[in-house]
PDB file of N, CA and C in Angstrom:
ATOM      1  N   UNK A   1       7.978-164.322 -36.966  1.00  0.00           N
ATOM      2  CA  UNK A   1       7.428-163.021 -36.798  1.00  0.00           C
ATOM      3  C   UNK A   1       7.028-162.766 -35.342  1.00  0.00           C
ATOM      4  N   UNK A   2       6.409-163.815 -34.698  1.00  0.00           N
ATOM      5  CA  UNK A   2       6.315-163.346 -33.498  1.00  0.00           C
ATOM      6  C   UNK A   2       7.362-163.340 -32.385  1.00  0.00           C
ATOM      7  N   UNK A   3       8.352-163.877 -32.872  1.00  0.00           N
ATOM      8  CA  UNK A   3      10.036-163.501 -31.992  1.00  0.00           C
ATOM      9  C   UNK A   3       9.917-161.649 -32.389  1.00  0.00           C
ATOM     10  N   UNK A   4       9.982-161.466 -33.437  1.00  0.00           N
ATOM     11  CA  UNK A   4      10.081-159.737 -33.945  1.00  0.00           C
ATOM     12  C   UNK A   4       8.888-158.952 -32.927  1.00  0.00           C
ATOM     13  N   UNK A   5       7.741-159.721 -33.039  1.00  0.00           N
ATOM     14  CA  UNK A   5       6.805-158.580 -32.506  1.00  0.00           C
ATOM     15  C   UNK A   5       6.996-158.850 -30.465  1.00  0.00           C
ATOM     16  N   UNK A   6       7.515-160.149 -30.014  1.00  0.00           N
ATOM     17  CA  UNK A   6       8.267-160.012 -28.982  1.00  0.00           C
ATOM     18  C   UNK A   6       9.084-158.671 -28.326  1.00  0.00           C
ATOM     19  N   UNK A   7      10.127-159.051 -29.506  1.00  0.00           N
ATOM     20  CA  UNK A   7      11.145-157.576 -29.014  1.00  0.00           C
ATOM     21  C   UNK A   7      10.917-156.872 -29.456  1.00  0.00           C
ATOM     22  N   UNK A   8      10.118-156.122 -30.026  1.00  0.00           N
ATOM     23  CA  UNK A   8       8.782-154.521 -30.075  1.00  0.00           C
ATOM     24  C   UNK A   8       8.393-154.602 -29.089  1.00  0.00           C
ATOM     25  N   UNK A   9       7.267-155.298 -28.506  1.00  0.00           N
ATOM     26  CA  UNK A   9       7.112-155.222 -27.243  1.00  0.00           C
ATOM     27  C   UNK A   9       7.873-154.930 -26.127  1.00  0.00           C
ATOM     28  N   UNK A  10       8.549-155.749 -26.104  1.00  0.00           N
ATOM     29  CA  UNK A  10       9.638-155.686 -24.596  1.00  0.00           C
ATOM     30  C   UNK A  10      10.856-154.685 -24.929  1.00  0.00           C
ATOM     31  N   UNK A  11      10.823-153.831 -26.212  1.00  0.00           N
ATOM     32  CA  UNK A  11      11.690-152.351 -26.059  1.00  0.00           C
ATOM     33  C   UNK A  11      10.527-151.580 -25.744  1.00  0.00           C
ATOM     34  N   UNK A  12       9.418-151.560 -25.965  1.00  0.00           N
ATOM     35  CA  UNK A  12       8.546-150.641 -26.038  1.00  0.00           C
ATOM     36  C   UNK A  12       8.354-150.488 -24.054  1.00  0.00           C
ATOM     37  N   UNK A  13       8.380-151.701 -23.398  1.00  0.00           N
ATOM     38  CA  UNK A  13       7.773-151.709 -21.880  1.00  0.00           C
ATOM     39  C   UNK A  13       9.229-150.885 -21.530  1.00  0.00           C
ATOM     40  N   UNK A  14      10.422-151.417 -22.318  1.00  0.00           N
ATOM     41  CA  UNK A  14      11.698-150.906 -21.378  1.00  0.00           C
ATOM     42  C   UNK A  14      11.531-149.256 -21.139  1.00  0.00           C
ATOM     43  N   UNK A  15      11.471-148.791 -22.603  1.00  0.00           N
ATOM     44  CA  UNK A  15      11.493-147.633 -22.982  1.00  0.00           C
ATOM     45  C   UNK A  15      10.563-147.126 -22.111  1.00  0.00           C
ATOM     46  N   UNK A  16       9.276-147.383 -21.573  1.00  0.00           N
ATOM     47  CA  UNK A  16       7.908-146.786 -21.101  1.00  0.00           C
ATOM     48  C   UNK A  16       8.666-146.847 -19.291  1.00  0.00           C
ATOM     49  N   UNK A  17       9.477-147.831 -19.067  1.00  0.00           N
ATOM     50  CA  UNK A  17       9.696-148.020 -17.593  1.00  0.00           C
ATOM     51  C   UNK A  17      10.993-146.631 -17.313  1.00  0.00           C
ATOM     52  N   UNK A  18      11.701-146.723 -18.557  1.00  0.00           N
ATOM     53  CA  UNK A  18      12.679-145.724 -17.941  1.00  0.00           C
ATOM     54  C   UNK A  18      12.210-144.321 -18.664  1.00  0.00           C
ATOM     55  N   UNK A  19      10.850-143.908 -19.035  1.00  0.00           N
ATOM     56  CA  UNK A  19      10.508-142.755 -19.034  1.00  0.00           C
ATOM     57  C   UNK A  19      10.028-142.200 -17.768  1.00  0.00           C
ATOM     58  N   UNK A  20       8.805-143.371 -16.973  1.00  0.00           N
ATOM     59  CA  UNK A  20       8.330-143.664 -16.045  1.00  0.00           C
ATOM     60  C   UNK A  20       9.619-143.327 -14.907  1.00  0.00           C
ATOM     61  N   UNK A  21      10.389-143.741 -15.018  1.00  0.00           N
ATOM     62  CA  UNK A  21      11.952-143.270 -13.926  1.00  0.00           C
ATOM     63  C   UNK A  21      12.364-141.983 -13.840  1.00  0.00           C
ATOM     64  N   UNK A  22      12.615-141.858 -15.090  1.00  0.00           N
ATOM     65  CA  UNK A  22      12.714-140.283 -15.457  1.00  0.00           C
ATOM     66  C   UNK A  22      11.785-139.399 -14.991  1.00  0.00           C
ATOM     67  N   UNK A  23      10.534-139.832 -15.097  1.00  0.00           N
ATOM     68  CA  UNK A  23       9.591-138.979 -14.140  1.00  0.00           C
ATOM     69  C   UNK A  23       9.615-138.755 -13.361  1.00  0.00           C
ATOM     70  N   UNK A  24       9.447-140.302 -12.187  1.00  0.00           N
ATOM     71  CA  UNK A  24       9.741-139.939 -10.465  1.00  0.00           C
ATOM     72  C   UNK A  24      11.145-139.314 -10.228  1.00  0.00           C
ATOM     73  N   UNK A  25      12.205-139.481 -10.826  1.00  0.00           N
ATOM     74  CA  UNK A  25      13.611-138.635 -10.882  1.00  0.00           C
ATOM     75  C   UNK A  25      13.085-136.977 -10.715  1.00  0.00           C
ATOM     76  N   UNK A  26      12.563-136.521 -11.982  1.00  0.00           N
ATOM     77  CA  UNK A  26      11.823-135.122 -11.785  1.00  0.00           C
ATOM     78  C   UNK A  26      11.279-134.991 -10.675  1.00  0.00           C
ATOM     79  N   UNK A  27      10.220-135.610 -10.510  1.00  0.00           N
ATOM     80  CA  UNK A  27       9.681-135.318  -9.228  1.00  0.00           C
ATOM     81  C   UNK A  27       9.735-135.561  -8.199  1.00  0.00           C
ATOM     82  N   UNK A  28      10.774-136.375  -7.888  1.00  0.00           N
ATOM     83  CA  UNK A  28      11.684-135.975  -6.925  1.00  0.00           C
ATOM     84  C   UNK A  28      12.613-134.872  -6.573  1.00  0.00           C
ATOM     85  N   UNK A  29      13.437-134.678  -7.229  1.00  0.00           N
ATOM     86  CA  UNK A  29      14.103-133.525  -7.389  1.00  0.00           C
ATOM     87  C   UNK A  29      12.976-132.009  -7.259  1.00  0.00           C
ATOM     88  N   UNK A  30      12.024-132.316  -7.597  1.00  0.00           N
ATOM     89  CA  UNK A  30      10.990-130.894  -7.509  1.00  0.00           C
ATOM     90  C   UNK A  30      10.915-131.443  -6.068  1.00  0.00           C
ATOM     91  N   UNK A  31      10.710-131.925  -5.134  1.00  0.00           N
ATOM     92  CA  UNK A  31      10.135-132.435  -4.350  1.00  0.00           C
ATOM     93  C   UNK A  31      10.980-131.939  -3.137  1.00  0.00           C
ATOM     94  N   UNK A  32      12.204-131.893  -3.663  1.00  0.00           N
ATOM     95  CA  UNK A  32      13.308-131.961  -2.855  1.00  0.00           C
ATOM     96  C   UNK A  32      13.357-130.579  -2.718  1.00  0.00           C
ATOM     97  N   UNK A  33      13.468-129.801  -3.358  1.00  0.00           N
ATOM     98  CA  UNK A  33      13.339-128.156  -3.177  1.00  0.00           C
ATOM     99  C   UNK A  33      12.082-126.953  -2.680  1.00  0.00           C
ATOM    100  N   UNK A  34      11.348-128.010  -3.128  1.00  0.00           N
ATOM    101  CA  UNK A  34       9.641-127.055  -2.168  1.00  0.00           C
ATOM    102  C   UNK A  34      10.201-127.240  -0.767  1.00  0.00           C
ATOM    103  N   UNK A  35      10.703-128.261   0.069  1.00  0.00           N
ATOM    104  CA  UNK A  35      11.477-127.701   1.259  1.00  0.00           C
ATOM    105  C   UNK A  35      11.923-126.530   1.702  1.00  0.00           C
ATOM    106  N   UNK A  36      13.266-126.426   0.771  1.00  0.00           N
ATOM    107  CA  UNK A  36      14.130-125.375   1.073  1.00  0.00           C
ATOM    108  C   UNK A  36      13.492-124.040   0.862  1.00  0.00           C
ATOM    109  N   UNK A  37      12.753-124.224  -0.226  1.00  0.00           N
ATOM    110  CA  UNK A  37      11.711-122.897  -0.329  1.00  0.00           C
ATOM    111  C   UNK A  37      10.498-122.659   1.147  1.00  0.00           C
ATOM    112  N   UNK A  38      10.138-123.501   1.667  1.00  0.00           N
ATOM    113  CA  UNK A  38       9.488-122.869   2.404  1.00  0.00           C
ATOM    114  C   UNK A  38      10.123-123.148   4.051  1.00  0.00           C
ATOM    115  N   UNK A  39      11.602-123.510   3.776  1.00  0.00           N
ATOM    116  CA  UNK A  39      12.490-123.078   4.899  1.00  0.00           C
ATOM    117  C   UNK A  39      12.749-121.554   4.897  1.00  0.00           C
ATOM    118  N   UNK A  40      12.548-121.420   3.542  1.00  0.00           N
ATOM    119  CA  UNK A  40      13.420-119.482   3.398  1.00  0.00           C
ATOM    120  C   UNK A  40      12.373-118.702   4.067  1.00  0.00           C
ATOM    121  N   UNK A  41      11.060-119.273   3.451  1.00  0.00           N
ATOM    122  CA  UNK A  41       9.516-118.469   4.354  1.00  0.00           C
ATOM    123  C   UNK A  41       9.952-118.289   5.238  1.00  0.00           C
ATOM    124  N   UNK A  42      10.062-119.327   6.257  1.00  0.00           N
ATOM    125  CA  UNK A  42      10.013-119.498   7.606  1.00  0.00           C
ATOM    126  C   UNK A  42      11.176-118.872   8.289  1.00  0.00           C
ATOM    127  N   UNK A  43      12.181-118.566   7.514  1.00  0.00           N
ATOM    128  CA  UNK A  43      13.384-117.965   8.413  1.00  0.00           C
ATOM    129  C   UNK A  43      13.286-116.735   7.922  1.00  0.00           C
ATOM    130  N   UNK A  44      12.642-115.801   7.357  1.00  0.00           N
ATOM    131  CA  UNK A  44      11.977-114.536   7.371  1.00  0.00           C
ATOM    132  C   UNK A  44      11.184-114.222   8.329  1.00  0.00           C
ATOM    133  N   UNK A  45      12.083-112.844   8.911  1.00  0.00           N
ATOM    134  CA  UNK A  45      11.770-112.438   9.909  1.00  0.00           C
ATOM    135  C   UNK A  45      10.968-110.955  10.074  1.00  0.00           C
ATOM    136  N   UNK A  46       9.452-110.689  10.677  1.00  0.00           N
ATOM    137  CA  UNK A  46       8.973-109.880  10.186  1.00  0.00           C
ATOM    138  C   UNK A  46       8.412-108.958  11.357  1.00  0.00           C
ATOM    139  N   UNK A  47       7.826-108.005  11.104  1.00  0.00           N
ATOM    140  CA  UNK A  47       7.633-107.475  12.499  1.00  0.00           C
ATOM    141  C   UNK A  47       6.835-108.264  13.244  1.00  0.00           C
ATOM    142  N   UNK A  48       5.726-108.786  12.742  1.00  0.00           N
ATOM    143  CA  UNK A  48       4.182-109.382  13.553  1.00  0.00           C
ATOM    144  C   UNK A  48       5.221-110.218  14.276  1.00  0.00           C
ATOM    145  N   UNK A  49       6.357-110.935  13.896  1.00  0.00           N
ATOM    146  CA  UNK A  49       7.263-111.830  14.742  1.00  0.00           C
ATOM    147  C   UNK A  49       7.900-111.327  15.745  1.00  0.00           C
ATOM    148  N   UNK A  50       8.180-110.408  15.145  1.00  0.00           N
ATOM    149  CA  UNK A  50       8.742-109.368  16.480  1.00  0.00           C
ATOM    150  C   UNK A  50       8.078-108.927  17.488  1.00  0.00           C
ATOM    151  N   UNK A  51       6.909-108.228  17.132  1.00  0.00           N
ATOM    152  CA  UNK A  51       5.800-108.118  18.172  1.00  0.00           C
ATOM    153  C   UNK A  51       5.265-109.397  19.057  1.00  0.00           C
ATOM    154  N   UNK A  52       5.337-110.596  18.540  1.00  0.00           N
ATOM    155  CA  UNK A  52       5.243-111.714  19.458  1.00  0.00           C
ATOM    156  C   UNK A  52       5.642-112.102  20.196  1.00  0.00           C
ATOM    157  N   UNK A  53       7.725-112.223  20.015  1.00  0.00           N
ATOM    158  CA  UNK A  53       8.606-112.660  20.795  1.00  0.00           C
ATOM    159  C   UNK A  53       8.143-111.111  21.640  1.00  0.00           C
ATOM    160  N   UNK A  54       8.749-109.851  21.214  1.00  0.00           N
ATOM    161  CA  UNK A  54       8.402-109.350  22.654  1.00  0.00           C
ATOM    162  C   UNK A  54       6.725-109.309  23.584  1.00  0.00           C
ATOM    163  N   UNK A  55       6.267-109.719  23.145  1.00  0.00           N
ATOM    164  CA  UNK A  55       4.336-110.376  23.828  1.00  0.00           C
ATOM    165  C   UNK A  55       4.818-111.035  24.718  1.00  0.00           C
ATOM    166  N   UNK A  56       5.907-112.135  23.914  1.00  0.00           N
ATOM    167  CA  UNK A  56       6.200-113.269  24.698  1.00  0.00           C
ATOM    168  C   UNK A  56       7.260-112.958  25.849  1.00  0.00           C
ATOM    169  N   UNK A  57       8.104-111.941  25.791  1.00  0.00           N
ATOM    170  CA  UNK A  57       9.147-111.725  26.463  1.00  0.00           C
ATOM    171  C   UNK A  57       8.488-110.815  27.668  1.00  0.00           C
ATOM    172  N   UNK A  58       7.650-109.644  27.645  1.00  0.00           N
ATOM    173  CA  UNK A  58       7.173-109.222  28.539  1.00  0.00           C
ATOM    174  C   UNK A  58       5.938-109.737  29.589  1.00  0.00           C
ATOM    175  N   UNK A  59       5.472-111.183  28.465  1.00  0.00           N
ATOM    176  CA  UNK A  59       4.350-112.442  29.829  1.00  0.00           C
ATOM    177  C   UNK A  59       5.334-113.000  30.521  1.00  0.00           C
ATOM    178  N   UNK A  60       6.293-113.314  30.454  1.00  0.00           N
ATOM    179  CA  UNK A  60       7.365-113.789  30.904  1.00  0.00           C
ATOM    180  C   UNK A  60       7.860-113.079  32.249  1.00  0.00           C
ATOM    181  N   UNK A  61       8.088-111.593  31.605  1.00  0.00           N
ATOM    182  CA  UNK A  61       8.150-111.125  32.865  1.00  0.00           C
ATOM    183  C   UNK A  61       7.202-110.767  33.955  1.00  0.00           C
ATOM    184  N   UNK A  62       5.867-110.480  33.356  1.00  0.00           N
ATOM    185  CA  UNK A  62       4.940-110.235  34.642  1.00  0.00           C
ATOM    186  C   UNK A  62       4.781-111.783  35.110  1.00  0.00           C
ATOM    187  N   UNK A  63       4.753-112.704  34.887  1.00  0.00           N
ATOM    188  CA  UNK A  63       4.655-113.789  35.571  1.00  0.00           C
ATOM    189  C   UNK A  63       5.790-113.780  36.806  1.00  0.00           C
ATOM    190  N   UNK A  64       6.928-113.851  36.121  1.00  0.00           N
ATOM    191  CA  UNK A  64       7.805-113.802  37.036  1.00  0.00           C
ATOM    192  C   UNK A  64       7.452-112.905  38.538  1.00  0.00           C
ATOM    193  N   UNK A  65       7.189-111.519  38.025  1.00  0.00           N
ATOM    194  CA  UNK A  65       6.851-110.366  38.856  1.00  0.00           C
ATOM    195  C   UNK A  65       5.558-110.523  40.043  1.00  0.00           C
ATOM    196  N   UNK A  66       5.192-111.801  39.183  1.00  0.00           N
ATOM    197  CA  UNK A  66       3.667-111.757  39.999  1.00  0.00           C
ATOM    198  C   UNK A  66       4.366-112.969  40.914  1.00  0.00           C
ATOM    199  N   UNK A  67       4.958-114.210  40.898  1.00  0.00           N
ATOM    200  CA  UNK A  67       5.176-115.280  41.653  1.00  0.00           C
ATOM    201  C   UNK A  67       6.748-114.287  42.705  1.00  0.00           C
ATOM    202  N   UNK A  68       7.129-113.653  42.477  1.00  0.00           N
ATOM    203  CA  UNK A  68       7.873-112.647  43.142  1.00  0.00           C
ATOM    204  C   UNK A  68       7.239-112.410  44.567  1.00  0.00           C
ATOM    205  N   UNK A  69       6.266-111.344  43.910  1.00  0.00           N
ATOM    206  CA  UNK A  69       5.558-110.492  45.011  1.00  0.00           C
ATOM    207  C   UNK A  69       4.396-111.483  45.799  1.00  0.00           C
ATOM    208  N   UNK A  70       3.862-112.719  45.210  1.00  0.00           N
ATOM    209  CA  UNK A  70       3.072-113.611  46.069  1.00  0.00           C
ATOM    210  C   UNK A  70       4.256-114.529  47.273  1.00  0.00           C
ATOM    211  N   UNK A  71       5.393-114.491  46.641  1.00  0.00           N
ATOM    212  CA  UNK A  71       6.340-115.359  47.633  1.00  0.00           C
ATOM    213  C   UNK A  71       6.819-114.246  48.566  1.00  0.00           C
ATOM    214  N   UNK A  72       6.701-112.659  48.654  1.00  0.00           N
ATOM    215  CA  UNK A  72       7.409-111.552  49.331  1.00  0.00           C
ATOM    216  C   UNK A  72       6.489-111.175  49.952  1.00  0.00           C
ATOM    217  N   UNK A  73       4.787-111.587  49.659  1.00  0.00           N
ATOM    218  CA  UNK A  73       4.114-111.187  50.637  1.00  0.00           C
ATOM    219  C   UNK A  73       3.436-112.148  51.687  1.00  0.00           C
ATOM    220  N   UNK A  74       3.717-113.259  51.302  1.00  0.00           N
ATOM    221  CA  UNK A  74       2.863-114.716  51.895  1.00  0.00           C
ATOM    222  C   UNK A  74       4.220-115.796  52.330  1.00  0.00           C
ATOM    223  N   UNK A  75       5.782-115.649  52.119  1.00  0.00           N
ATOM    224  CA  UNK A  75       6.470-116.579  52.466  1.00  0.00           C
ATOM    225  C   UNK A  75       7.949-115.963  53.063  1.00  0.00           C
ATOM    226  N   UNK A  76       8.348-115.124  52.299  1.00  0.00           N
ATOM    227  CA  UNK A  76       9.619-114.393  52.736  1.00  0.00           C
ATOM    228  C   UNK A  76       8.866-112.514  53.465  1.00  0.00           C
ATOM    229  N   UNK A  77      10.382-111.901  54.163  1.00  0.00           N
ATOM    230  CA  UNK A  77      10.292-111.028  54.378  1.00  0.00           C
ATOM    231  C   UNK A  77      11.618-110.491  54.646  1.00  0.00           C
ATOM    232  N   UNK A  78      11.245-109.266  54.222  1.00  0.00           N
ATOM    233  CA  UNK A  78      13.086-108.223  54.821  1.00  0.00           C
ATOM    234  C   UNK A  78      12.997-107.435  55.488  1.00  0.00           C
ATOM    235  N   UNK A  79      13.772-107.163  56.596  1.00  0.00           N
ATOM    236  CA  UNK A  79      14.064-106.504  57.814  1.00  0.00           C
ATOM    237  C   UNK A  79      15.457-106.200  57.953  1.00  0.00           C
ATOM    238  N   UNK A  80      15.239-104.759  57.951  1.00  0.00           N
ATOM    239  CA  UNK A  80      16.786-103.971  58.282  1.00  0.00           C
ATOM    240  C   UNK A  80      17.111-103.842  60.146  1.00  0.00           C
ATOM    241  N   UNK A  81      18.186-104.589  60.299  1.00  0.00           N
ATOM    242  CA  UNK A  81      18.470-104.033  61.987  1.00  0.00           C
ATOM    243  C   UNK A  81      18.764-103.024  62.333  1.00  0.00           C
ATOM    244  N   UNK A  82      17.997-102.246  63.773  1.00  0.00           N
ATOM    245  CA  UNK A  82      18.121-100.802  64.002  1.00  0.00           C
ATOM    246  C   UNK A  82      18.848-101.190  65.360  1.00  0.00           C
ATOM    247  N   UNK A  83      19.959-100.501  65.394  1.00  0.00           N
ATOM    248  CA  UNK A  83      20.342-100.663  66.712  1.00  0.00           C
ATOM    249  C   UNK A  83      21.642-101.460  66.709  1.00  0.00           C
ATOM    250  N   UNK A  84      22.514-101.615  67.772  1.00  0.00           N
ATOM    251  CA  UNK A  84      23.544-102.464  67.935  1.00  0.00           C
ATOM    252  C   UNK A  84      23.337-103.498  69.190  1.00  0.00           C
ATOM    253  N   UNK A  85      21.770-103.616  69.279  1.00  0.00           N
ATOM    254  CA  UNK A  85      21.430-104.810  70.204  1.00  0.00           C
ATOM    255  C   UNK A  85      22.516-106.461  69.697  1.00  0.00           C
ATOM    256  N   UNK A  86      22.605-106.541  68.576  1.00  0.00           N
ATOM    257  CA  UNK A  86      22.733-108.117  68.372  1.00  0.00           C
ATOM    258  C   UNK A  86      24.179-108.072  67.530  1.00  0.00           C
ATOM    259  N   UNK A  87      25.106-107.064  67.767  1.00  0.00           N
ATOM    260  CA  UNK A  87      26.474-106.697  67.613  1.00  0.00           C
ATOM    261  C   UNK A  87      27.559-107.818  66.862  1.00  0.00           C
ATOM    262  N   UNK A  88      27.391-109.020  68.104  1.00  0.00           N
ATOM    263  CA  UNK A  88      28.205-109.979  67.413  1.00  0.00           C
ATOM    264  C   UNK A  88      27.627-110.530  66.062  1.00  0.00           C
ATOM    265  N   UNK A  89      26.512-110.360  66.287  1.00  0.00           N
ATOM    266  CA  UNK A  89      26.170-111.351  64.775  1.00  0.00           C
ATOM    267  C   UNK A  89      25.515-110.628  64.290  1.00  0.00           C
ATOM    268  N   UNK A  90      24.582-109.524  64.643  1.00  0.00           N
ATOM    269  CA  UNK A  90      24.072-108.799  63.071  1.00  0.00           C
ATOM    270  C   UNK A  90      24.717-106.895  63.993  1.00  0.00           C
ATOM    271  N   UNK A  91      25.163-106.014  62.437  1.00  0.00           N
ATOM    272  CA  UNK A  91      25.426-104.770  63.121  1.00  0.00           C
ATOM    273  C   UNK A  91      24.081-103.943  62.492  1.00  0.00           C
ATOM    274  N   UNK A  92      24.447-102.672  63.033  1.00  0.00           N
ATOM    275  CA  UNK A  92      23.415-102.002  62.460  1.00  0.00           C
ATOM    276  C   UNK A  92      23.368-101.917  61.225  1.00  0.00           C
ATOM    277  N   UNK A  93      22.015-101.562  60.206  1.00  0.00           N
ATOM    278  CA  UNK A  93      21.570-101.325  58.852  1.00  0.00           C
ATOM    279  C   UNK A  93      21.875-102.731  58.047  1.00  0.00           C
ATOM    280  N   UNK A  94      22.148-103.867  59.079  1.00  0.00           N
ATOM    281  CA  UNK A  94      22.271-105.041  58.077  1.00  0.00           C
ATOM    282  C   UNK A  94      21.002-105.329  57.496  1.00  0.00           C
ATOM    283  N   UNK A  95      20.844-105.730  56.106  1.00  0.00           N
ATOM    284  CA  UNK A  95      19.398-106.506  55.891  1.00  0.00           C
ATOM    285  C   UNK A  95      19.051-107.833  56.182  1.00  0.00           C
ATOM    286  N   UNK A  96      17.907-108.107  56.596  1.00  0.00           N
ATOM    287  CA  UNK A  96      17.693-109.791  56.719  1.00  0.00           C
ATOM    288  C   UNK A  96      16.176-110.434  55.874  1.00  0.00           C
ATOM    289  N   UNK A  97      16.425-111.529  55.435  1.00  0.00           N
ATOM    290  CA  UNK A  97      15.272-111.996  54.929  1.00  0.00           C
ATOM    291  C   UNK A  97      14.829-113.100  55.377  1.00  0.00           C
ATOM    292  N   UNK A  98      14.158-113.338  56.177  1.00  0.00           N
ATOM    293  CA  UNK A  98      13.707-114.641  57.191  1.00  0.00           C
ATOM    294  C   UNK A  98      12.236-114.865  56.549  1.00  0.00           C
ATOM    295  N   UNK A  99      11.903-116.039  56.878  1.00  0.00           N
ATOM    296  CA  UNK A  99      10.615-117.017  56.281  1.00  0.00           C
ATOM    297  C   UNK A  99       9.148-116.201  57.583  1.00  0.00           C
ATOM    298  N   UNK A 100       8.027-116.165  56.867  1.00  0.00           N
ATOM    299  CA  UNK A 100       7.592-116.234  57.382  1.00  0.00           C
ATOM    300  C   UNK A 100       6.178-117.482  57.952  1.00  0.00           C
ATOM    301  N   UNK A 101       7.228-118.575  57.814  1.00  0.00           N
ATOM    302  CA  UNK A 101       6.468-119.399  57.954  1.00  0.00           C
ATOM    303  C   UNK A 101       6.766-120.400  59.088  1.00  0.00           C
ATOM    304  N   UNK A 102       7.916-120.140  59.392  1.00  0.00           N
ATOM    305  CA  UNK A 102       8.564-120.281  60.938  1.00  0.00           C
ATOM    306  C   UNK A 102       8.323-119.569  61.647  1.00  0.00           C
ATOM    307  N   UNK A 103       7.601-120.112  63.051  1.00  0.00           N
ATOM    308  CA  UNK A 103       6.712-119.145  64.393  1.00  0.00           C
ATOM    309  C   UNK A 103       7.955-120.089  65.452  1.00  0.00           C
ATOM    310  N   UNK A 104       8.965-119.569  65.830  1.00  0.00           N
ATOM    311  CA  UNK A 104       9.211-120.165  67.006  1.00  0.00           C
ATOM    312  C   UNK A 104       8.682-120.499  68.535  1.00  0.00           C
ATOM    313  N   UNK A 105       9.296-121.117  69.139  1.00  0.00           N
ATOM    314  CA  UNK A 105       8.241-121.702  70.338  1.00  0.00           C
ATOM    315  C   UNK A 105       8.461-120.703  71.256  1.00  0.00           C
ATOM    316  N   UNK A 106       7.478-120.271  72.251  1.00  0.00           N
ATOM    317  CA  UNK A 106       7.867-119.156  72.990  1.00  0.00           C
ATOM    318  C   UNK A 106       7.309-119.504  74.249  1.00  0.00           C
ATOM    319  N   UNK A 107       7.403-120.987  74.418  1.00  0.00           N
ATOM    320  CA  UNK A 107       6.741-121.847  75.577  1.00  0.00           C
ATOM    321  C   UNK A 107       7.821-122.195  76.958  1.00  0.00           C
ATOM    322  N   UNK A 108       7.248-121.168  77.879  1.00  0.00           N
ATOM    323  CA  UNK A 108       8.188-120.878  78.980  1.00  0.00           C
ATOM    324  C   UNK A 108       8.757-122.062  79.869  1.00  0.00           C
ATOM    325  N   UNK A 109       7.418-123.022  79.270  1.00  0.00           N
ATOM    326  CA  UNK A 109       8.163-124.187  80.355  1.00  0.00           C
ATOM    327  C   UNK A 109       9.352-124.837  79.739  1.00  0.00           C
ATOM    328  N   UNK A 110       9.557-124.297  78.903  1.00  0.00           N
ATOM    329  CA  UNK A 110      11.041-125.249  78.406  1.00  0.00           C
ATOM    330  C   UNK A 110      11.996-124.920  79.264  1.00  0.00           C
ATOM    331  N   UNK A 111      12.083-123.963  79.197  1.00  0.00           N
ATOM    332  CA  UNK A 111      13.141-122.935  80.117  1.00  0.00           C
ATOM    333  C   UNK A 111      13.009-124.599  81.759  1.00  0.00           C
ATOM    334  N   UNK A 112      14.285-124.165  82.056  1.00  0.00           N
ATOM    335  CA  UNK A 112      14.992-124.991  83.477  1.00  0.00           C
ATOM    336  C   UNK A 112      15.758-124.558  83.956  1.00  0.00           C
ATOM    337  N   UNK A 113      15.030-123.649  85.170  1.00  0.00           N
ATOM    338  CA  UNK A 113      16.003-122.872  86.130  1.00  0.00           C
ATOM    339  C   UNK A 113      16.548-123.944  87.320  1.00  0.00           C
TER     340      UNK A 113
END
């Protein structure tokens, strides 16, 4: 009798282990799809999103606008030539944009007459 109540037992654990399987199987599979569901959220596209990217698209540009005009007023500059003083190499109404952070030397003793 206790060979019989043996294998009661040990169908009873089998049976309990592959219900137990069957479970995490389910819930896995549930597990696996709350993903894709809140991939779909996320790739819904709504205005407040819209209003952000362009938030984001127009800081973008005043930044730009602002490191612009700090480099056009403190490092570069443009100058149109008046005149046909410098003919071979610049004509009239050419534009130029030279640094202003180069002071050339204007120290006479270099000069050697």
């Amino acid at each position: 009798m206790s060979n019989e109540t043996e294998k009661t037992e040990i169908a009873e654990e089998v049976a309990e282990t592959s219900e137990d399987t069957a479970e995490k199987e389910i819930t896995d599979t549930s597990e696996g799809t709350e993903p894709a569901d809140e991939e779909e959220k996320k790739e819904k596209y709504t205005v407040k999103n819209f209003f952000n990217d362009v938030f984001d698209i127009g800081e973008t540009l005043c930044i730009f606008m602002l490191i612009f005009y700090l480099l056009k007023a403190f490092v570069f500059e443009q100058a149109i030539v008046d005149g046909d003083s410098m003919v071979p190499t610049l004509h009239d109404k050419e534009k130029l944009l030279y640094s202003r952070m180069y002071t050339p030397d204007n120290d006479l003793s270099l000069i050697h007459i």
